[in-house]
Structures are given as C-alpha cells and as structure tokens.
N, C-alpha and C. Protein backbone atom coordinates (compact mmCIF):
# COMPACT_ATOMS: atom_id res chain seq x y z
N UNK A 1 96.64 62.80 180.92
CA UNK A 1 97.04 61.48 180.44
C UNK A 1 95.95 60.88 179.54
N UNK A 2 94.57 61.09 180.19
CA UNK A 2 93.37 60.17 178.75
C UNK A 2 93.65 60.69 177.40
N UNK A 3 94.24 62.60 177.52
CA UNK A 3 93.59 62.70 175.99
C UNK A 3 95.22 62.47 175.37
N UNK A 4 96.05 62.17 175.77
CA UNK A 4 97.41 61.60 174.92
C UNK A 4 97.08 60.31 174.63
N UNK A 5 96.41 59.59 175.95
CA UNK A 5 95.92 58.19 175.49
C UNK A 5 94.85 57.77 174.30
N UNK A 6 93.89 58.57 174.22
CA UNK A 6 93.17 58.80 173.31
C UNK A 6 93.54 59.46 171.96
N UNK A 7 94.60 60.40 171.99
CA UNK A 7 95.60 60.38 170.57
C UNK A 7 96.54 59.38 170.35
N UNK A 8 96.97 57.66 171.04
CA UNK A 8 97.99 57.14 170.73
C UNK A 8 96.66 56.22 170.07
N UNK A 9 95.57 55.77 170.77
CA UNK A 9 94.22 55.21 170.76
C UNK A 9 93.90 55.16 168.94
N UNK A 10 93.85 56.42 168.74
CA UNK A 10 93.52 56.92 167.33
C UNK A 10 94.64 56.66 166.15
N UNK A 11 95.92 56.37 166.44
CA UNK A 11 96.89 55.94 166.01
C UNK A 11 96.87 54.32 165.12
N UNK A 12 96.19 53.55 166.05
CA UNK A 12 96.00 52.06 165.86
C UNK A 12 94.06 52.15 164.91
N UNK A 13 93.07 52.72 165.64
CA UNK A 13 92.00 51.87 165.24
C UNK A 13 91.23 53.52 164.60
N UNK A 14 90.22 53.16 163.52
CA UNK A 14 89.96 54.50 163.29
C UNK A 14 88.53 54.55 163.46
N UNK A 15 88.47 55.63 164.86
CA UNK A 15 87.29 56.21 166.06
C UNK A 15 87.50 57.79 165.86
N UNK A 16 86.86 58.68 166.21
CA UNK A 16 87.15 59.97 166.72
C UNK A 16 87.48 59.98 168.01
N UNK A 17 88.47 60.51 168.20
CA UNK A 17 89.09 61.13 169.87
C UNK A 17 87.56 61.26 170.80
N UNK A 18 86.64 61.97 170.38
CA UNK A 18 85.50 62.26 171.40
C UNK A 18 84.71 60.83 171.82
N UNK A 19 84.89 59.95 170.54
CA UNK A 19 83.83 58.67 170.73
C UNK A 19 84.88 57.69 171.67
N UNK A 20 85.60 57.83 172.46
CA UNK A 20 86.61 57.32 173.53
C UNK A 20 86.45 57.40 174.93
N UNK A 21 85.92 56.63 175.56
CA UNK A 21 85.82 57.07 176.64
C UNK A 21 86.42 56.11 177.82
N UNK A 22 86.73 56.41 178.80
CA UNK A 22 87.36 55.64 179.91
C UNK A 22 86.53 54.13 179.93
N UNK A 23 85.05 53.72 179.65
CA UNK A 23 84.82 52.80 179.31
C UNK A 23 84.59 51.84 178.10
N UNK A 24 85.53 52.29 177.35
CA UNK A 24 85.46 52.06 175.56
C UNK A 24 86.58 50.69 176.25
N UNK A 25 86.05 49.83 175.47
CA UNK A 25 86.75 48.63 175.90
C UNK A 25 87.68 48.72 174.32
N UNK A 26 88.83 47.64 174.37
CA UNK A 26 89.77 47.97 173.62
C UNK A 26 89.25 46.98 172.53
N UNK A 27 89.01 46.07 172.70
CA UNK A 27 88.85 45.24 171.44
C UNK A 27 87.32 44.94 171.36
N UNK A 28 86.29 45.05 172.12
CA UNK A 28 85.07 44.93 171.81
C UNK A 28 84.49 46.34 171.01
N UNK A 29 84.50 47.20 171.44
CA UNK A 29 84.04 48.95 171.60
C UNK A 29 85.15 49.67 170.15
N UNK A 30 86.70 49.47 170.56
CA UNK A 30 87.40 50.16 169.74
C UNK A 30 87.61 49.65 168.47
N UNK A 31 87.51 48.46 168.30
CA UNK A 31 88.39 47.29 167.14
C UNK A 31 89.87 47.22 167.17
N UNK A 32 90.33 46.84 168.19
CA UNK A 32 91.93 46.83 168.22
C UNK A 32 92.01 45.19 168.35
N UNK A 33 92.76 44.95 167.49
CA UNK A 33 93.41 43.43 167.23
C UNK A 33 94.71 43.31 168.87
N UNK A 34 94.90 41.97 168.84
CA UNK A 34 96.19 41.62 169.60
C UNK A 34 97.30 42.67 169.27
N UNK A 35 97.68 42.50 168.04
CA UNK A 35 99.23 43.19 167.76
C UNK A 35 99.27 44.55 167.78
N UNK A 36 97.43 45.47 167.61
CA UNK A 36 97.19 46.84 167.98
C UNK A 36 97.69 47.16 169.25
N UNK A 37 97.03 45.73 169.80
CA UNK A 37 97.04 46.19 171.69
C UNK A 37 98.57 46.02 172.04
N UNK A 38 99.39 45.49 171.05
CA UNK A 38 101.00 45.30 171.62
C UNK A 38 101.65 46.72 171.22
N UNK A 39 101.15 46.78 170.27
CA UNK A 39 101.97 48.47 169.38
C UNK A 39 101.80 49.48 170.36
N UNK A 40 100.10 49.28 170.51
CA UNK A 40 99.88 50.60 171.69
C UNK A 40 100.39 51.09 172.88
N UNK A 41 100.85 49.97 173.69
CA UNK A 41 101.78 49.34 174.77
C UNK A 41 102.88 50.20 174.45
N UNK A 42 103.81 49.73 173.52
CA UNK A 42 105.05 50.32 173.19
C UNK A 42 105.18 52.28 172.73
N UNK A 43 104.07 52.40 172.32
CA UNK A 43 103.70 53.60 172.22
C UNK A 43 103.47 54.40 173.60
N UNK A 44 102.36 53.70 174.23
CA UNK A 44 102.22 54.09 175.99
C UNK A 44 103.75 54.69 176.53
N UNK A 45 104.60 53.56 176.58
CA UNK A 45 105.90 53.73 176.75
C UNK A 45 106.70 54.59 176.57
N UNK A 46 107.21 54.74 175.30
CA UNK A 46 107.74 55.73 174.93
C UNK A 46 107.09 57.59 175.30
N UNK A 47 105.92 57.25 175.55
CA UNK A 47 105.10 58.51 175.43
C UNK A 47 104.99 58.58 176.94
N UNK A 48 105.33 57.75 177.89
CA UNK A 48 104.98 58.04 179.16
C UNK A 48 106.41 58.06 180.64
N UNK A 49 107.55 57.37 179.52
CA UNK A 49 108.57 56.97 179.72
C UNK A 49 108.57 56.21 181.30
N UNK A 50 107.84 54.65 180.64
CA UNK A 50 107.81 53.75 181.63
C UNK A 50 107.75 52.51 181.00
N UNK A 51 107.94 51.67 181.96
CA UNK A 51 108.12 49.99 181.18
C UNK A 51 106.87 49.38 181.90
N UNK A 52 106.15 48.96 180.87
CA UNK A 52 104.98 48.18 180.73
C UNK A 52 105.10 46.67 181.19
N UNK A 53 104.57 46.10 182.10
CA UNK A 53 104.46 44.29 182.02
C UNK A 53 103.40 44.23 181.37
N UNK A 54 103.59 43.45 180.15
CA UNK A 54 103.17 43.36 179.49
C UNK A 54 101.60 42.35 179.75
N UNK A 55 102.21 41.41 180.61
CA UNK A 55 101.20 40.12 181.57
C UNK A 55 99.89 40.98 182.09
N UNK A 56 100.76 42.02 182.87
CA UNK A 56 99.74 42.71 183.87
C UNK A 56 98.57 43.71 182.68
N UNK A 57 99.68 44.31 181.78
CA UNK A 57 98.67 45.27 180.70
C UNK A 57 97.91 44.61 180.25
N UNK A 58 97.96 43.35 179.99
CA UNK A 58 96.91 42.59 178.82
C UNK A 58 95.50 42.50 180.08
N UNK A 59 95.39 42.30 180.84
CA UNK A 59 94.44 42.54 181.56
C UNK A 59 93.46 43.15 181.82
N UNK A 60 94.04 44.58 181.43
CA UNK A 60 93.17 45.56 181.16
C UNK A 60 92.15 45.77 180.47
N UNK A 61 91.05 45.85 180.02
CA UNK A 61 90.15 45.39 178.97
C UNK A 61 89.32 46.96 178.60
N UNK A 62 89.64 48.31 179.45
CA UNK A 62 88.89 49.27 179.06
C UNK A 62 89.96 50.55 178.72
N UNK A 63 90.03 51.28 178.32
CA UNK A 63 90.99 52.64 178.16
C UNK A 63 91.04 52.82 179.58
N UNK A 64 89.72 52.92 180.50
CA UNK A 64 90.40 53.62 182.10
C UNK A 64 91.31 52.42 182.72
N UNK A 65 90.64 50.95 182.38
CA UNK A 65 91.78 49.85 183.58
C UNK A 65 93.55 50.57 182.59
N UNK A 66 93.61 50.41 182.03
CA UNK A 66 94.68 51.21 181.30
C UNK A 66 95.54 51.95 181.72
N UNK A 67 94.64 53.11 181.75
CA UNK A 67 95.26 54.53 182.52
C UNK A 67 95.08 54.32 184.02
N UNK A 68 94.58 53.39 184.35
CA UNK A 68 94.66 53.67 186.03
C UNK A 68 96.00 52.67 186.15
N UNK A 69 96.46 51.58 185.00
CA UNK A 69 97.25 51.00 185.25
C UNK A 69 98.63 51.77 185.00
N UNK A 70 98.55 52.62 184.09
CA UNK A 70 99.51 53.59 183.51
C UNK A 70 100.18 54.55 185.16
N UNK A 71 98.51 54.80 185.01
CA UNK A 71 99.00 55.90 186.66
C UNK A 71 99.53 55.46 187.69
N UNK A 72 99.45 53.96 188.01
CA UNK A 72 100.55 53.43 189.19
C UNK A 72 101.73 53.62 188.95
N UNK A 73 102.61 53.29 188.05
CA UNK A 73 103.56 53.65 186.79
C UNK A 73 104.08 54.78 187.01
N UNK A 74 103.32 55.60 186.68
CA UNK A 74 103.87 57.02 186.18
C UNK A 74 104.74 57.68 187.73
N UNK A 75 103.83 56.96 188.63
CA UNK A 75 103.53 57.74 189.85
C UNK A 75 104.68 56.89 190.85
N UNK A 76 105.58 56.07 190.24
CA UNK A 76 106.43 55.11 190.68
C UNK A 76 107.73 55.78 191.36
C-alpha cells in the first residue's frame, strides 16, 4: 500500500518516490496545497476501492497517519 501511495503522492506534488517517507508530512515536507490533498483522497479511492470521510482524512498530517488511516478501511 505505501509504494501505490507514494505513486498517487507523485501524481499531485513533484518529489521522487524514494524522498517519501511514512513521515513526510503532506503539506509542510511534500508541498501539497488543500485541493492536492482533496484530488489525492479521490485518487486513494478509486485505487483502494473505499470511501474516504473526508473530516476524518483531513486530519492526517503525515503519508503514514494516512495509510494507517487507509488500512482501517481497507481492512473493513
């Protein structure tokens, strides 16, 4: 799941896949704007085939709170 997350990651802000790490924060660390962090969401989605709250995702502030939020999800 990180390194799909880390190819949807690379989609929005431009990093190399390796410079990503479970503590790369999304908008301090990566440069992802608000409407990055909404696109990415919808991308998550489709790519993970689950529905995002959107309330609860914005919370997240690192690639791992993310994927650990993803993995409750997935694992539903």
């Amino acid at each position: 799941m990180f390194e799909k997350m880390k190819e949807i990651v690379c989609e929005y802000v431009e990093v190399e896949p390796e410079e990503i790490t479970e503590e790369s924060r999304f908008i301090e660390d990566l440069g992802f704007n608000s409407y990055d962090v909404m696109c990415m969401m919808g991308d998550a989605e489709d790519n993970f085939d689950i529905e995002i709250d959107q309330e609860e995702a914005v919370k997240c502030k690192t690639v791992g709170d993310f994927l650990e939020y993803l993995g409750g999800l997935v694992n539903e």
